[in-house]
Structures are given as C-alpha cells and as structure tokens.
N, C-alpha and C. Protein backbone atom coordinates (compact mmCIF):
# COMPACT_ATOMS: atom_id res chain seq x y z
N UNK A 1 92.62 95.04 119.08
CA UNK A 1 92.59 95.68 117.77
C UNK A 1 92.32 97.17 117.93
N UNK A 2 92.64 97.77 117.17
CA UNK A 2 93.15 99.35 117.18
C UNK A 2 91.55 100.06 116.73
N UNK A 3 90.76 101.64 116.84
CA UNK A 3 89.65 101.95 115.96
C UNK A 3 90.03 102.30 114.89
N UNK A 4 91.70 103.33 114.55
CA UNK A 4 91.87 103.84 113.64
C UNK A 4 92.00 102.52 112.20
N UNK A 5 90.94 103.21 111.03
CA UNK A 5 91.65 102.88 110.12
C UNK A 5 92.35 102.75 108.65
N UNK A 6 93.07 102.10 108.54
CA UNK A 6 94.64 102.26 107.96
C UNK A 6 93.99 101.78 105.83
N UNK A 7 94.83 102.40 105.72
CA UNK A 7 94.33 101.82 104.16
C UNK A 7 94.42 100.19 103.51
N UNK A 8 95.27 99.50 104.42
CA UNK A 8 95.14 98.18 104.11
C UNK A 8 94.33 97.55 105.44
N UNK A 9 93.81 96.42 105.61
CA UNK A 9 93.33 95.88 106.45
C UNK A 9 93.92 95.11 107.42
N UNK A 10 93.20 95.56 108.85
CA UNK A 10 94.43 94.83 109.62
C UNK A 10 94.56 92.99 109.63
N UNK A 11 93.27 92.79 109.42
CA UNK A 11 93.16 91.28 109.17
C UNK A 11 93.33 90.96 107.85
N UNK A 12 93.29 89.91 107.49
CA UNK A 12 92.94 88.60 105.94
C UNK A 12 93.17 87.09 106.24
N UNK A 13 92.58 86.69 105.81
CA UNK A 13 92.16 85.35 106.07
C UNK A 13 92.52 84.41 104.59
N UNK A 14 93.43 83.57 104.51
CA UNK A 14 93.37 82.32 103.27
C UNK A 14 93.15 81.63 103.69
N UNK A 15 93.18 80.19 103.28
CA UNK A 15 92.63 78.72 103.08
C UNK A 15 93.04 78.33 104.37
N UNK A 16 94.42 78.38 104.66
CA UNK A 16 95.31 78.20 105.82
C UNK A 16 95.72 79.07 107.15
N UNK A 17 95.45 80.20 106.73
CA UNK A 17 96.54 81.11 107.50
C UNK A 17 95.57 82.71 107.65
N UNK A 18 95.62 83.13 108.80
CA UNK A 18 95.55 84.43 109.20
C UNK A 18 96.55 85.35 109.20
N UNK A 19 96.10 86.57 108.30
CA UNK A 19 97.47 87.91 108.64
C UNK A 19 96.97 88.80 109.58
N UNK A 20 97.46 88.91 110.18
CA UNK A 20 97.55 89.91 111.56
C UNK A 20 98.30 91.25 111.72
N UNK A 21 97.40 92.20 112.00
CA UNK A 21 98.08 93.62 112.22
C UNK A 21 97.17 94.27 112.90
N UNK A 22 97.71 95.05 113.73
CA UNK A 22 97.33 95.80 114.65
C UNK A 22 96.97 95.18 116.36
N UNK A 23 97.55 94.22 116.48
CA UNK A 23 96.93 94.10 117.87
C UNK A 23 98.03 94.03 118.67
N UNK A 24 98.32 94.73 119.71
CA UNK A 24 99.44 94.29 120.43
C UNK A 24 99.65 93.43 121.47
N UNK A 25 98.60 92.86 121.51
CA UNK A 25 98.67 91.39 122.33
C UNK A 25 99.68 89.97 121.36
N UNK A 26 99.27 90.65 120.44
CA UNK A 26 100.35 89.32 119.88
C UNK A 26 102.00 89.53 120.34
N UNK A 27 102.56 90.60 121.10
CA UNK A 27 103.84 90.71 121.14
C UNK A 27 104.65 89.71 121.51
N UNK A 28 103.46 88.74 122.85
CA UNK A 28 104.90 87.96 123.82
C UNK A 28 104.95 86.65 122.34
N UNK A 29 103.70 86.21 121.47
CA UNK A 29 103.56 85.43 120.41
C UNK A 29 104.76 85.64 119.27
N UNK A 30 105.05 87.04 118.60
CA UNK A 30 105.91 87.32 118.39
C UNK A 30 107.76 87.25 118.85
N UNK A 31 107.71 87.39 120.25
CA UNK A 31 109.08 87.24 121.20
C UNK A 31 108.95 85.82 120.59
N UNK A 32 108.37 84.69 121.28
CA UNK A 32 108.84 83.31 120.83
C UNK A 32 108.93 83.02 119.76
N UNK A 33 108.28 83.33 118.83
CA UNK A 33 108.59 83.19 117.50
C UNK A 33 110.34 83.80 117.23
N UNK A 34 110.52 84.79 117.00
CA UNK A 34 111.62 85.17 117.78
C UNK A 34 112.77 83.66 117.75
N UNK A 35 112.29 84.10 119.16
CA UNK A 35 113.42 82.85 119.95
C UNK A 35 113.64 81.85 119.28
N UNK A 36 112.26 81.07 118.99
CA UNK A 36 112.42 79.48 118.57
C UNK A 36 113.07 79.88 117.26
N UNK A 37 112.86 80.62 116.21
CA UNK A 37 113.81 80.86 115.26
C UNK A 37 115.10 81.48 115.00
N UNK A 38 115.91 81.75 115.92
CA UNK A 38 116.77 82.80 115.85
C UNK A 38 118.09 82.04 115.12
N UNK A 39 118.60 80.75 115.07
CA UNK A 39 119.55 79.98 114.42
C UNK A 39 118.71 80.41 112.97
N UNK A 40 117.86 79.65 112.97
CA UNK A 40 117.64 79.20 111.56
C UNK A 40 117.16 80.97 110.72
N UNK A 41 116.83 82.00 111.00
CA UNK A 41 116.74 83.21 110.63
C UNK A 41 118.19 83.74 110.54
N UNK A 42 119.52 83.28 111.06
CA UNK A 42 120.62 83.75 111.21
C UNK A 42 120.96 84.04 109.66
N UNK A 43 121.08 82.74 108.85
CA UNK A 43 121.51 82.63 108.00
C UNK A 43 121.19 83.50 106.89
N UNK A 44 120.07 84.40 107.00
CA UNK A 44 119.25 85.00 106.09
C UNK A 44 119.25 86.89 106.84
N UNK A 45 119.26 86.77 107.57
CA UNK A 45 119.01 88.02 108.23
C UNK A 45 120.14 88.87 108.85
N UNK A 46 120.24 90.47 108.64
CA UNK A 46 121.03 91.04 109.53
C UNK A 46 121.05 90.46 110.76
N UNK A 47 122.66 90.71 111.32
CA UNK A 47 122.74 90.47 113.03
C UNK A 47 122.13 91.50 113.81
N UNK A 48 121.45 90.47 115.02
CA UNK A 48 120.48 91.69 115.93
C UNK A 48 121.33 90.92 117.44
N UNK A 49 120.86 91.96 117.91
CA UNK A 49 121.67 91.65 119.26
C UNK A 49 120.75 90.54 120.14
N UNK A 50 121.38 90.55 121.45
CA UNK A 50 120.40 89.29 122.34
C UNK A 50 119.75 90.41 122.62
N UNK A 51 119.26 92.03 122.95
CA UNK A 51 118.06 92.11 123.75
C UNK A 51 116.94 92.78 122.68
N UNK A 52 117.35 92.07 121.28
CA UNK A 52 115.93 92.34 120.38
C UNK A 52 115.11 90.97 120.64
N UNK A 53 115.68 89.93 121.53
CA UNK A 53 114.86 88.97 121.96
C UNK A 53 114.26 89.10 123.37
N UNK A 54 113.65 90.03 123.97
CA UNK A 54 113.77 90.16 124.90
C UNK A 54 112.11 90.54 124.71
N UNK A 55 111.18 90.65 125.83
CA UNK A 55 109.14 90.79 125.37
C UNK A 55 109.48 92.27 125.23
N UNK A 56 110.24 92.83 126.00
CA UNK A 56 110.06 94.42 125.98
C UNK A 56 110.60 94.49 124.67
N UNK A 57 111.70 94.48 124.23
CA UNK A 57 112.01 94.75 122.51
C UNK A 57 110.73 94.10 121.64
N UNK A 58 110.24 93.42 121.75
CA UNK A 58 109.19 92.69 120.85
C UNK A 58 108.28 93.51 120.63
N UNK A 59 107.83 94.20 122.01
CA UNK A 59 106.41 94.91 122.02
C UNK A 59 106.86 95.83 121.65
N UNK A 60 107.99 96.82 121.73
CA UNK A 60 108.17 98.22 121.07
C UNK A 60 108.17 98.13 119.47
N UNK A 61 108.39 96.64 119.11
CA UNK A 61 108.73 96.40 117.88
C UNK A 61 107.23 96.09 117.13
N UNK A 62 106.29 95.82 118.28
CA UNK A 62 104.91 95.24 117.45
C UNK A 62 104.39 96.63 117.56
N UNK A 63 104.37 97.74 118.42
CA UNK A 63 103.85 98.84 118.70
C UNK A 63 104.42 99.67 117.26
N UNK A 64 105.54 99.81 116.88
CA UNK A 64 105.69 100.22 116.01
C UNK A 64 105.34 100.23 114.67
N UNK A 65 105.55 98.60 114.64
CA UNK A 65 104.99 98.16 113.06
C UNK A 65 103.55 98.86 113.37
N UNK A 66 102.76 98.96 114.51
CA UNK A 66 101.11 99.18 114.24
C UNK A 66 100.88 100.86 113.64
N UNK A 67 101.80 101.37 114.80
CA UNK A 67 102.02 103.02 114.08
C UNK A 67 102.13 102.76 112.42
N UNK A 68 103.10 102.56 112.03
CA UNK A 68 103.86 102.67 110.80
C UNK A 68 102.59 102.10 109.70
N UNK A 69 102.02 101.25 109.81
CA UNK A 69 100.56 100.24 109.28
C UNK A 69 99.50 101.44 109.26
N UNK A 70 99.33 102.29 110.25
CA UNK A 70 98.41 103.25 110.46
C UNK A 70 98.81 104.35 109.57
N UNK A 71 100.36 104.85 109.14
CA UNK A 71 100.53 105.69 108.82
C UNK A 71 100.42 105.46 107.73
N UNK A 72 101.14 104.59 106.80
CA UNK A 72 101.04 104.10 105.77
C UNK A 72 102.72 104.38 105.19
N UNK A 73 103.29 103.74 106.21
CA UNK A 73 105.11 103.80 105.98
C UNK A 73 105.09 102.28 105.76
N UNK A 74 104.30 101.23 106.13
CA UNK A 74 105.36 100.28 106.45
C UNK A 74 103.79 99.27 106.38
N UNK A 75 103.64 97.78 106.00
CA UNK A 75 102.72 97.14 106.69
C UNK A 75 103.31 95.78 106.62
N UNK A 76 102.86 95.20 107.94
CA UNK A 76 103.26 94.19 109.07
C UNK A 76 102.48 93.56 109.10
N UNK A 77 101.94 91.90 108.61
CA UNK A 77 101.25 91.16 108.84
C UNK A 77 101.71 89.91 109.83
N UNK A 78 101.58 89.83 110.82
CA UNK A 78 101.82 88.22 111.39
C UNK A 78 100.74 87.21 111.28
N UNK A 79 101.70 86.05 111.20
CA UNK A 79 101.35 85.32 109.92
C UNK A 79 100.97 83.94 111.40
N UNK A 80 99.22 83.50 111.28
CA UNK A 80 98.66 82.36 112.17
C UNK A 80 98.78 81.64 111.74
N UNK A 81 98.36 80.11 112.18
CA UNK A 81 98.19 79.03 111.22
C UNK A 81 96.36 78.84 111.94
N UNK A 82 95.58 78.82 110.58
CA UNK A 82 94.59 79.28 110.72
C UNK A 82 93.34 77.60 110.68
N UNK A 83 94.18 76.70 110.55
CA UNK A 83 94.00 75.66 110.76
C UNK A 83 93.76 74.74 112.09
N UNK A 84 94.67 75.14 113.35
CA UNK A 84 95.02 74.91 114.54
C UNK A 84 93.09 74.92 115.20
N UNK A 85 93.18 74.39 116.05
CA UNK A 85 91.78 74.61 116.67
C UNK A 85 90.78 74.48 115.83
N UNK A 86 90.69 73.22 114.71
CA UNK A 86 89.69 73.64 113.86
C UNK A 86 89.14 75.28 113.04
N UNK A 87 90.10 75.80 113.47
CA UNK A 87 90.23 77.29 112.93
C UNK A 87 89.46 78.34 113.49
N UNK A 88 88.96 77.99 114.91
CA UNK A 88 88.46 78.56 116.29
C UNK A 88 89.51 79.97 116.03
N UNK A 89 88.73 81.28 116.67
CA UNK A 89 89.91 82.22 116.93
C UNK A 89 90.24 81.79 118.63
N UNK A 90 91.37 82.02 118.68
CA UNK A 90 92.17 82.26 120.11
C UNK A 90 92.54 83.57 120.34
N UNK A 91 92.13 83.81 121.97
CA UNK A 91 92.72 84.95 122.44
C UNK A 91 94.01 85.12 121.78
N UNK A 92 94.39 86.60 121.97
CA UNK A 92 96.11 86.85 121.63
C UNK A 92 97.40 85.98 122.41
N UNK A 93 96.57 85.87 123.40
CA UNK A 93 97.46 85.42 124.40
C UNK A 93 97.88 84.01 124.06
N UNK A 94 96.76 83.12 123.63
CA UNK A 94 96.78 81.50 123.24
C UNK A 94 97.30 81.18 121.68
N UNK A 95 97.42 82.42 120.58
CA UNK A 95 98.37 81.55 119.63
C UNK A 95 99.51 81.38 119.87
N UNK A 96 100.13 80.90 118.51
CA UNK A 96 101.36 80.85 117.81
C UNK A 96 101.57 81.51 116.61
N UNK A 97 102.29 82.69 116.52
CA UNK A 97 103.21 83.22 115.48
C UNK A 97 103.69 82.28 114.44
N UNK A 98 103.80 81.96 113.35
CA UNK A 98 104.55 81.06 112.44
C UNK A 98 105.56 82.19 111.32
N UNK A 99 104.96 83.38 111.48
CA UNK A 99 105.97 84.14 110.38
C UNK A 99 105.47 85.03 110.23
N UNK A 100 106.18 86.33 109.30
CA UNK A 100 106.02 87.29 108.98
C UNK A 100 105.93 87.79 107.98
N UNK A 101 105.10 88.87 107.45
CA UNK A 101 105.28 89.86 106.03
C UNK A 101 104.99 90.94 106.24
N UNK A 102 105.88 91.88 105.30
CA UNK A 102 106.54 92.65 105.30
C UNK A 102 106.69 93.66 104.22
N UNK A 103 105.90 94.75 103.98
CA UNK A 103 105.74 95.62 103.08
C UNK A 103 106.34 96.85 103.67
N UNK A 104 107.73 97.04 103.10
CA UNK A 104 108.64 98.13 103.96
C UNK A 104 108.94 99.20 103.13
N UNK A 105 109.20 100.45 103.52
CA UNK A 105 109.82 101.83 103.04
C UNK A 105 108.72 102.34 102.00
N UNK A 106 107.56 102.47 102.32
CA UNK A 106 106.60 102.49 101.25
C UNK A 106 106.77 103.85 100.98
N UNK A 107 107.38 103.96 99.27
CA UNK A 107 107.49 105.25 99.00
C UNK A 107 106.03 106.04 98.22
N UNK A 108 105.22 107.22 98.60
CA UNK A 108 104.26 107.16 97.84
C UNK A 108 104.98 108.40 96.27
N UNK A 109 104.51 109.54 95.88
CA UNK A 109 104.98 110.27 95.07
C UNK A 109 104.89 109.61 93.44
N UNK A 110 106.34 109.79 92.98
CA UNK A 110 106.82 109.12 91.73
C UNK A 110 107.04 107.69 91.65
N UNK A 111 106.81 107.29 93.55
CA UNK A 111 107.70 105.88 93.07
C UNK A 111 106.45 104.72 93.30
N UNK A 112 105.83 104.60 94.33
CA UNK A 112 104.18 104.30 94.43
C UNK A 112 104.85 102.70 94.80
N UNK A 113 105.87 102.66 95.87
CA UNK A 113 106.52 101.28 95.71
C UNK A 113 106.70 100.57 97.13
N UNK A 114 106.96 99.83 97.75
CA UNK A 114 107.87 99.44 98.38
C UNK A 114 108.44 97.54 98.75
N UNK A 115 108.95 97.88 99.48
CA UNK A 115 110.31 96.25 99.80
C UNK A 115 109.67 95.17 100.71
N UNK A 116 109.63 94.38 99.73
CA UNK A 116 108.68 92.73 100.61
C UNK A 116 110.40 92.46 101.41
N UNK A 117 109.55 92.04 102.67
CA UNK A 117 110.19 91.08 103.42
C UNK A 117 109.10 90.28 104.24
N UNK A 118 110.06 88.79 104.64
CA UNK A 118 108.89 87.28 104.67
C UNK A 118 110.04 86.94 105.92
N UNK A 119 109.19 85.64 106.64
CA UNK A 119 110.12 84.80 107.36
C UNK A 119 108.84 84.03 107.49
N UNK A 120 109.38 82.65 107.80
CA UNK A 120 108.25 81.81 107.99
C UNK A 120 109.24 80.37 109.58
N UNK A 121 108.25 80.12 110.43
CA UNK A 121 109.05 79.33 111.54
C UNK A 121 109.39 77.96 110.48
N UNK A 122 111.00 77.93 111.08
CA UNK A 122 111.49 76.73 110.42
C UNK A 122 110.61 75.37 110.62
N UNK A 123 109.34 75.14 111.40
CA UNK A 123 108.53 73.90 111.34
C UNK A 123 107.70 73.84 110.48
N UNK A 124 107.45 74.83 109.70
CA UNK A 124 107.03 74.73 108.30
C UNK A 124 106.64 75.58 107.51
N UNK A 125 108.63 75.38 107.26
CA UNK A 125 108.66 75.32 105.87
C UNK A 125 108.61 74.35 105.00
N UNK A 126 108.07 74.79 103.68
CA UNK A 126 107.71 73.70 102.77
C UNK A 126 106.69 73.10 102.43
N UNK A 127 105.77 73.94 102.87
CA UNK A 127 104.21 73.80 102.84
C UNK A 127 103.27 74.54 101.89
N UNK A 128 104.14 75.68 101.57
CA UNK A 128 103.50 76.80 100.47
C UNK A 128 102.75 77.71 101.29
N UNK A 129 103.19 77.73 102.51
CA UNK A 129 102.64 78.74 103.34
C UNK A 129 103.06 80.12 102.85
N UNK A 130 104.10 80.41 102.92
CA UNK A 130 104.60 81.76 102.30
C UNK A 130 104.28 82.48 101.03
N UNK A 131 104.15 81.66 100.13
CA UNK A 131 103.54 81.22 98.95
C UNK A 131 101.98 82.18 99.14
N UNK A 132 101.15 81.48 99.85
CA UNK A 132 100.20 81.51 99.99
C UNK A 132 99.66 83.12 100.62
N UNK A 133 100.88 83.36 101.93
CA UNK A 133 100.86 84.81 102.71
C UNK A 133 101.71 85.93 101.68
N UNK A 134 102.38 85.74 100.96
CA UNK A 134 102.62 86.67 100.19
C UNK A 134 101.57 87.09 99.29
N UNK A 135 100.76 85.89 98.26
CA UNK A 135 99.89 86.25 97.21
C UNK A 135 98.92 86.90 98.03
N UNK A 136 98.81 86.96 99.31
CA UNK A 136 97.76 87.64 99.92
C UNK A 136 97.63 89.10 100.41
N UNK A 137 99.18 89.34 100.68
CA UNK A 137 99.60 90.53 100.87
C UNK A 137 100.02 91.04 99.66
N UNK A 138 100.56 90.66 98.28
CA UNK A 138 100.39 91.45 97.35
C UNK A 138 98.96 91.91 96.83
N UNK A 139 97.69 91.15 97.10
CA UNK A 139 96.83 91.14 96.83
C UNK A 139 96.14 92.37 97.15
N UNK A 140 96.29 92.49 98.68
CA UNK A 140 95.76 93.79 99.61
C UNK A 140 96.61 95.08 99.22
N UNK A 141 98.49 95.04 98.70
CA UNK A 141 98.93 96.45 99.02
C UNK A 141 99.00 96.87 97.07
N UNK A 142 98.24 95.88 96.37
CA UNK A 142 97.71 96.45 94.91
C UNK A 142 96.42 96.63 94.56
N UNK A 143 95.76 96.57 95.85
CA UNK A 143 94.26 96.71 95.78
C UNK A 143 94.07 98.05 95.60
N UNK A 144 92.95 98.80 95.17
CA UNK A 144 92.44 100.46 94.94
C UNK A 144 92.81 101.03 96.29
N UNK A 145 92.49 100.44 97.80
CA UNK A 145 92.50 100.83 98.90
C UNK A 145 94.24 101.10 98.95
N UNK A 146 95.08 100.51 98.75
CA UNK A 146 96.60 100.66 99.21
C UNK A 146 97.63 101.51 97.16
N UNK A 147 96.93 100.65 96.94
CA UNK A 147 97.13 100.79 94.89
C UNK A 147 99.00 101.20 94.72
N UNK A 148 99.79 100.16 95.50
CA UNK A 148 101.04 100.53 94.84
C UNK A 148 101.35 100.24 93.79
N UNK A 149 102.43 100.34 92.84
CA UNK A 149 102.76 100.21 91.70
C UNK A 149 103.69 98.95 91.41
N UNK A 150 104.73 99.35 92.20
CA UNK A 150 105.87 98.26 92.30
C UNK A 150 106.06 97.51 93.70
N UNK A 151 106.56 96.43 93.52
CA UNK A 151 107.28 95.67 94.98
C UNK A 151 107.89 95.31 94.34
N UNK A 152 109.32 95.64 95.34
CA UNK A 152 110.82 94.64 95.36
C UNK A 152 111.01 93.93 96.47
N UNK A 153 112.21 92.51 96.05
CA UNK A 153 112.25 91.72 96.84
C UNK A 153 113.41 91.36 96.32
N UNK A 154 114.22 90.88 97.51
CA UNK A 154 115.85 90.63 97.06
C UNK A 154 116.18 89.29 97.78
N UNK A 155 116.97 88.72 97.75
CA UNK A 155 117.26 87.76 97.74
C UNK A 155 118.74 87.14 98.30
N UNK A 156 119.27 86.39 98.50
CA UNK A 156 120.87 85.69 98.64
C UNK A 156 121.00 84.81 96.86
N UNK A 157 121.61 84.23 96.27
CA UNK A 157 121.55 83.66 95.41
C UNK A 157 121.72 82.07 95.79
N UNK A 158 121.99 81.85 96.77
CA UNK A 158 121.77 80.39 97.33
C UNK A 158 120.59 80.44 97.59
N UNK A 159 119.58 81.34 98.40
CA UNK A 159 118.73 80.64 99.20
C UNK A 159 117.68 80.53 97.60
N UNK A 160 117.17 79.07 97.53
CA UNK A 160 116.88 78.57 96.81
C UNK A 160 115.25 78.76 96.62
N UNK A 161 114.69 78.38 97.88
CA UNK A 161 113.43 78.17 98.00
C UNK A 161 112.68 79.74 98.48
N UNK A 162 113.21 81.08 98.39
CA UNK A 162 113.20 82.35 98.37
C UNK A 162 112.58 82.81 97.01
N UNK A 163 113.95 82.05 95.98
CA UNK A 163 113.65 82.37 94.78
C UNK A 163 112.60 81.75 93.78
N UNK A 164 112.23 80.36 93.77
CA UNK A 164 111.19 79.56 93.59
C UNK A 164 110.03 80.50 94.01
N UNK A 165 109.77 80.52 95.23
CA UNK A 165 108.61 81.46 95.64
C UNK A 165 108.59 82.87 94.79
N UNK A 166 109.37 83.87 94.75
CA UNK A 166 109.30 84.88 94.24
C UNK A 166 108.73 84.38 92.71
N UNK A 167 109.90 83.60 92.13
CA UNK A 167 109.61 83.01 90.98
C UNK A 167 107.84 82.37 90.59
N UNK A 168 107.42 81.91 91.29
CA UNK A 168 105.67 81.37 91.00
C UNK A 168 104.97 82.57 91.27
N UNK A 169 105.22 83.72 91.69
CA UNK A 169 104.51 84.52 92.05
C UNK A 169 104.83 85.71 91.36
N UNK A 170 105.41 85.77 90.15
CA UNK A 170 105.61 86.18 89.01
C UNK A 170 106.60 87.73 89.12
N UNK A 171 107.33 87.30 90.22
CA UNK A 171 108.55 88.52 90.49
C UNK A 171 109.74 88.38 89.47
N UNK A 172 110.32 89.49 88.68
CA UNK A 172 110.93 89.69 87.58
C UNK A 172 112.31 89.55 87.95
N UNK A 173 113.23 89.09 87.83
CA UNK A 173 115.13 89.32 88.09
C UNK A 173 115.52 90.34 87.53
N UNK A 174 115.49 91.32 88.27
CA UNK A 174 116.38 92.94 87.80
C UNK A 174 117.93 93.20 87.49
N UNK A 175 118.34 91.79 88.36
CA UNK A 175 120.22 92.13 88.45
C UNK A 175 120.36 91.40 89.72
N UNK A 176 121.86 91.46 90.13
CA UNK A 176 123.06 91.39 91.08
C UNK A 176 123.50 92.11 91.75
N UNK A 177 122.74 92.51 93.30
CA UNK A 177 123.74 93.41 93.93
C UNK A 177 124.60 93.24 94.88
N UNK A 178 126.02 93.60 94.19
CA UNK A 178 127.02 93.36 95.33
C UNK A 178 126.91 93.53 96.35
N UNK A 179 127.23 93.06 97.69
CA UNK A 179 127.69 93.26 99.25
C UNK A 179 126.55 94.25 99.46
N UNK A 180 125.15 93.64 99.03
CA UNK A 180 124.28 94.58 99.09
C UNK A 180 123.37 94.39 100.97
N UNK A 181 123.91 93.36 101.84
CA UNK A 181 123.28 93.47 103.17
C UNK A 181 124.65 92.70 104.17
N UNK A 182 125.32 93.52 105.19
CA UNK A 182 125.81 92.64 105.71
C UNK A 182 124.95 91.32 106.68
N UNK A 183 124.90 89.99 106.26
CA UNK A 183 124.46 88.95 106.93
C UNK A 183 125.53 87.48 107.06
N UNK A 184 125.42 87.06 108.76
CA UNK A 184 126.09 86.06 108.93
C UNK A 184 127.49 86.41 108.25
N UNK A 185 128.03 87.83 109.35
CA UNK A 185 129.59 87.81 109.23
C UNK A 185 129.95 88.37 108.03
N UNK A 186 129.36 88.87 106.71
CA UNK A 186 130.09 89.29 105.59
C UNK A 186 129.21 89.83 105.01
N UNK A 187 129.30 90.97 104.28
CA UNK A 187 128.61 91.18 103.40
C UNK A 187 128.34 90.49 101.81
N UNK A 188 126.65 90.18 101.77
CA UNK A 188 126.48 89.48 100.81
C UNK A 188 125.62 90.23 99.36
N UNK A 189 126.02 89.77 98.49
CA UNK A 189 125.06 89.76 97.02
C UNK A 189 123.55 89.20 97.15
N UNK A 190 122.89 90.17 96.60
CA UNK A 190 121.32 89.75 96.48
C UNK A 190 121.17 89.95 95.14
N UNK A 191 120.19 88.87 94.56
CA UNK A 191 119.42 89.53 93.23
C UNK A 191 118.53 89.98 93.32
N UNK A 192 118.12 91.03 93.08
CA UNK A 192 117.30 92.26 92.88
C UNK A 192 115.87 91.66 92.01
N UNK A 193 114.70 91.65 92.80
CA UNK A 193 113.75 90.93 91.79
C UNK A 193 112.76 92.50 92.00
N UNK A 194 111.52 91.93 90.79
CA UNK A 194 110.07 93.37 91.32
C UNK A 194 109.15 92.81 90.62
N UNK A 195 108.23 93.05 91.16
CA UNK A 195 106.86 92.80 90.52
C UNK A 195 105.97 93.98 90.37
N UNK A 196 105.05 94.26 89.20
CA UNK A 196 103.93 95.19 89.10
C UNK A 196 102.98 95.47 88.90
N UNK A 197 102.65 96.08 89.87
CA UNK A 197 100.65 95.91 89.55
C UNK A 197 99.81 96.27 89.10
N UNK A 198 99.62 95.05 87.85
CA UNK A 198 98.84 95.54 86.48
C UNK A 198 97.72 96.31 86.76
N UNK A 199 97.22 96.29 88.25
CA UNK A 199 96.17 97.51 88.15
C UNK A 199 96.30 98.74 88.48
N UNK A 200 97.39 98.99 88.80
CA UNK A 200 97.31 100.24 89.39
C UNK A 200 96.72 101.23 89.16
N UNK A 201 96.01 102.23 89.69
CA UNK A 201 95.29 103.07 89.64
C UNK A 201 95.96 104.79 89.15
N UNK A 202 96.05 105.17 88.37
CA UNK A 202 96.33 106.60 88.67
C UNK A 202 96.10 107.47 89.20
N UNK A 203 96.85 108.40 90.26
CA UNK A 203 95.99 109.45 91.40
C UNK A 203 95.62 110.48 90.41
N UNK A 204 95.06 111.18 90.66
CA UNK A 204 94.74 112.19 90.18
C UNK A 204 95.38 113.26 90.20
N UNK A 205 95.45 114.16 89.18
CA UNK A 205 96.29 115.09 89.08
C UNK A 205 97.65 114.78 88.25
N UNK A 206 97.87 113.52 88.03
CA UNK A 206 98.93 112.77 87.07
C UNK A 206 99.05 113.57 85.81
C-alpha cells in the first residue's frame, strides 16, 4: 500500500467483498483474472490484444490505475471476495481478483462527473456482488471527500443483467447511442444511463 493520500480511499470493506486500490502486488491477481475471463469479457468489452494478458501489461496497468487514483483522474477498485478464509486478510500474493470498478475520465470544473465501468469473474455472477461493489463505490466517489455530481454508465441493450443492476441502483435512461463502442467485431449502441448525487457539495467560489 502506497503513503500518499488520495481523496477516495484505497480500501472499503461490505458484507462480502473488499475494494482494493493502491497496492501493486495485486498485479499477477489481476493478470489471471484477466485470463480466466477473457471469452466471457469478449462479449462486452473493446478488443485488446494477446499481450494486454501478459503480468508485465497487468502491472503497468495496475501501476497506472494507482497514479491516476492518486491524482484524482480515474479510481480503480479491485474487487476480493471477502468471505474466502473466513475473511482472514491474505498476502497480495495469495488472493483472487473476482472483478472490477471503475470510476473513469473524472471531469472536475463545470462537470464534477465521471464514467462507471464494472466487470465481475464469470463464477459469480448472479450473486449481487456487483450490486453490492458499485453501491459502495458510488458511496465513496459522492462522499464530501471525492463529492462528484454525476456518474454515467452505458450499456449494450441486450446485456440484461447490466441494466437491472444500474436499474436498482437508481441510474436514470438518458437515450440511445448509436455505434457508440466498437465491441466483438462491430460497432454497437449503448443506452446512455446517469445517476446524481443528491449531496453534492458546492465548492466554493460557485
């Protein structure tokens, strides 16, 4: 774990699950996660090449998210299952990765916003895990310490259980955007969802 720190926290803890940021021992945890998901993430995700699976791409990729978390561009939680071991911590070296979140392009100024992205390992899904790591990370990046305004989150219009989730967690349907990400060979339509946070704080000088 890093000394500097960042306006959101690098840890949080729910019922189930640990969010994780800042340590870069989780990288080779990350690579397999990775791997063991790379079919089932296809369907949902831009194409990445074979050597973003590779430990060295992983770690430049966990090194980064930690910068970006520090700066306050970007925050990266990896997502434990906090259950495992009677809920013992394990070295970095001894978990498992199950998924990710994803608070991206954080604009501060006029717009006070930025873009959820999630993945969760296809062994479980369907548990309300995501569910659970999102309400937690909206929780932290609308807190006084982070105090954004808006999050967006977009979608495929098939993937079903994307929108359910957004949907219980009280994200709004903005619209339809065309050929708005090329994924799996074509460019596809997302619906445009956002949520906002009734507390937000006003900076000063407003």
């Amino acid at each position: 774990m890093l000394g500097i720190a960042p306006l959101a926290r690098y840890e949080i803890t729910t019922a189930r699950l640990r969010l994780v940021a800042g340590d870069p021992g989780l990288a080779p945890a990350v690579c397999e996660f990775q791997r063991r998901n790379r079919a089932h993430f296809a369907r949902w995700d831009p194409p990445t090449a074979d050597s973003f699976y590779t430990p060295e791409a992983q770690a430049a990729r966990v090194a980064l998210g930690i910068t970006a978390f520090q700066n306050d561009t970007a925050y990266r939680w990896w997502l434990i299952d906090a259950t495992r071991c009677g809920g013992a911590r394990l070295p970095s070296s001894d978990v498992e990765v199950i998924g990710s979140l994803h608070f991206s392009q954080v604009s501060r100024g006029a717009f006070q916003s930025a873009m959820l992205g999630y993945a969760l390992d296809e062994a479980y899904v369907g548990q309300g895990l995501m569910s659970e790591a999102i309400a937690a990370g909206l929780e932290e990046v609308f807190s006084p310490r982070v105090n954004l305004h808006r999050v967006q989150a977009a979608y495929r219009p098939e993937n079903l259980r994307s929108a359910r989730v957004l949907e219980r967690l009280g994200f709004h349907k903005e619209g339809l955007a065309p050929d708005y990400l090329f994924i799996d060979g074509a460019w596809r339509a997302h619906i445009i969802t956002s949520l906002r946070n009734p507390a937000f704080v006003q900076p000063d000088g407003w």
